[in-house]
C-alpha atoms as a PDB file:
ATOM      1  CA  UNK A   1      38.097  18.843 -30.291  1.00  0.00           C
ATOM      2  CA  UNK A   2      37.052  15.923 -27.730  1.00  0.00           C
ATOM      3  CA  UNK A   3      33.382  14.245 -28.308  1.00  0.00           C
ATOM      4  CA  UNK A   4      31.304  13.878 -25.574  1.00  0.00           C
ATOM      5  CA  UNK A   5      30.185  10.173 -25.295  1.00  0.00           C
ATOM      6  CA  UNK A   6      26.887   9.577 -24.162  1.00  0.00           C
ATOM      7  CA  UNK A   7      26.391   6.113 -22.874  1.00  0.00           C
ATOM      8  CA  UNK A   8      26.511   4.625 -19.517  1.00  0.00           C
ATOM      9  CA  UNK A   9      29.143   5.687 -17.223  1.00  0.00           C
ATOM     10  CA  UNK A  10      32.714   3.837 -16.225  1.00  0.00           C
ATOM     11  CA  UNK A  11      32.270   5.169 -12.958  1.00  0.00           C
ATOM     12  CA  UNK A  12      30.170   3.028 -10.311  1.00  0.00           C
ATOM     13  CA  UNK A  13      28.960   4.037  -6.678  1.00  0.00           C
ATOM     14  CA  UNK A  14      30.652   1.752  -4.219  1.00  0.00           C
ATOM     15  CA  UNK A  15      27.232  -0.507  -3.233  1.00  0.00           C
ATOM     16  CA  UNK A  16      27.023   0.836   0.409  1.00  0.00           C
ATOM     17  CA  UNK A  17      27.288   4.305  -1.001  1.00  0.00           C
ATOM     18  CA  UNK A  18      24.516   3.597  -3.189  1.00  0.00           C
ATOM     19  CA  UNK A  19      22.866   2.086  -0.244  1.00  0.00           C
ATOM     20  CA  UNK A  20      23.739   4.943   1.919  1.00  0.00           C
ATOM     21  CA  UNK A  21      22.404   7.473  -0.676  1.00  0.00           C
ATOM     22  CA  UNK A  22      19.221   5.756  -1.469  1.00  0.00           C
ATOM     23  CA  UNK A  23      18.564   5.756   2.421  1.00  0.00           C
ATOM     24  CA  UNK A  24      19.052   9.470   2.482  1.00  0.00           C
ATOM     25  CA  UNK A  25      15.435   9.497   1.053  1.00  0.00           C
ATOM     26  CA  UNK A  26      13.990   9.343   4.585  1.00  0.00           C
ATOM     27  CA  UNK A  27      15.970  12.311   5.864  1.00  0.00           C
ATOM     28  CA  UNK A  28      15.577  14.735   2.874  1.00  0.00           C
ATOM     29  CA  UNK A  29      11.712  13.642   3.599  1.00  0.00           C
ATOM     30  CA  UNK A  30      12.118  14.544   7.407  1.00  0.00           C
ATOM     31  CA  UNK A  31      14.388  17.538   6.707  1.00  0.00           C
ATOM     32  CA  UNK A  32      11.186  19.055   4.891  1.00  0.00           C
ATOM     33  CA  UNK A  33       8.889  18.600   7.382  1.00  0.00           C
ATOM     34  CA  UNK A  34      11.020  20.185  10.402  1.00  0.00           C
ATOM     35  CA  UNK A  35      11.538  23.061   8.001  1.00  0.00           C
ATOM     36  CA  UNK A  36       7.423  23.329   7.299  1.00  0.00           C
ATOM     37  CA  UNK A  37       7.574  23.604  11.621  1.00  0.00           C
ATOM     38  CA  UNK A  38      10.134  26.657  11.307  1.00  0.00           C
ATOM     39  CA  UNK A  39       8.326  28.122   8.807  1.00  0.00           C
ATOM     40  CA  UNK A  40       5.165  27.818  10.576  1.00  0.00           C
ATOM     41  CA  UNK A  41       7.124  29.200  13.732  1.00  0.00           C
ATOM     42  CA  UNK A  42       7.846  32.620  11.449  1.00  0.00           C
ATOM     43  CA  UNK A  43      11.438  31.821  10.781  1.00  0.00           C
ATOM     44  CA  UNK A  44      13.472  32.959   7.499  1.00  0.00           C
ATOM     45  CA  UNK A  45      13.888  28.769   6.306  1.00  0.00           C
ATOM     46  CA  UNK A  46      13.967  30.342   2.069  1.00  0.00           C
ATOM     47  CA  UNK A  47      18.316  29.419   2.678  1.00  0.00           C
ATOM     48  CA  UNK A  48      17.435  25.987   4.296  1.00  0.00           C
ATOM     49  CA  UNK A  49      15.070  24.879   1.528  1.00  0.00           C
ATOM     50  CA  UNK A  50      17.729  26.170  -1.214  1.00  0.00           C
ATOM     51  CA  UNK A  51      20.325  23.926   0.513  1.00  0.00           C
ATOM     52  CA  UNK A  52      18.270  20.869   0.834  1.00  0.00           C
ATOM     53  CA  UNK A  53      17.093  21.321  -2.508  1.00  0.00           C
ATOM     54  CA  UNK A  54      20.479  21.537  -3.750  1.00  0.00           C
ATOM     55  CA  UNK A  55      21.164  18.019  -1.893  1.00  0.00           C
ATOM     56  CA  UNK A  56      18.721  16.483  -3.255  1.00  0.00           C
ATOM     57  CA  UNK A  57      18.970  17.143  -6.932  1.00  0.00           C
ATOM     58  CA  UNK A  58      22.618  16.070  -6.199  1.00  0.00           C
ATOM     59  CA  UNK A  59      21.787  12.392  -4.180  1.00  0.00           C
ATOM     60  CA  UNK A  60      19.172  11.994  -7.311  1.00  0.00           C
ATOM     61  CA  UNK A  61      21.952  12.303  -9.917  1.00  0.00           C
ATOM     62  CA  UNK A  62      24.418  10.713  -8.165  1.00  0.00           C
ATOM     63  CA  UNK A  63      22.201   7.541  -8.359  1.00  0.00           C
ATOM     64  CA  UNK A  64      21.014   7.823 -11.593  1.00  0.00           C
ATOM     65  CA  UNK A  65      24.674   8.590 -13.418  1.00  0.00           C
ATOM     66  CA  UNK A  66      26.955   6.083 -11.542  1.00  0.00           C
ATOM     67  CA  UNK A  67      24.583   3.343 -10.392  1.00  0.00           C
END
């Protein structure tokens, strides 16, 4: 059976995607607030928050595994 190697990865972001991902910061950041307005507003926003939630965890490990 295979080992799994620990160790830095072979795999790099392309820099602008790194760029582009590290940028992302502001809109996740924004993207919270507009849904604190729904909520506020009484809308359902429980699917919204999953999704960006989701995004997030997955721009933070894109950055830390391949850059």
């Amino acid at each position: 059976m295979a080992e799994e190697t620990k160790g830095p990865s072979r795999i790099k972001l392309p820099a602008a995607m790194a760029k582009d991902l590290r940028n992302q910061e502001v809109s996740v950041v924004r993207a919270r607030k507009d849904i604190q307005t729904l909520k506020k507003l009484g809308l359902q926003t429980q699917e919204l928050e999953d999704k960006l939630d989701w995004a997030e965890e997955a721009r933070k490990t894109l950055l830390k595994e391949f850059t």
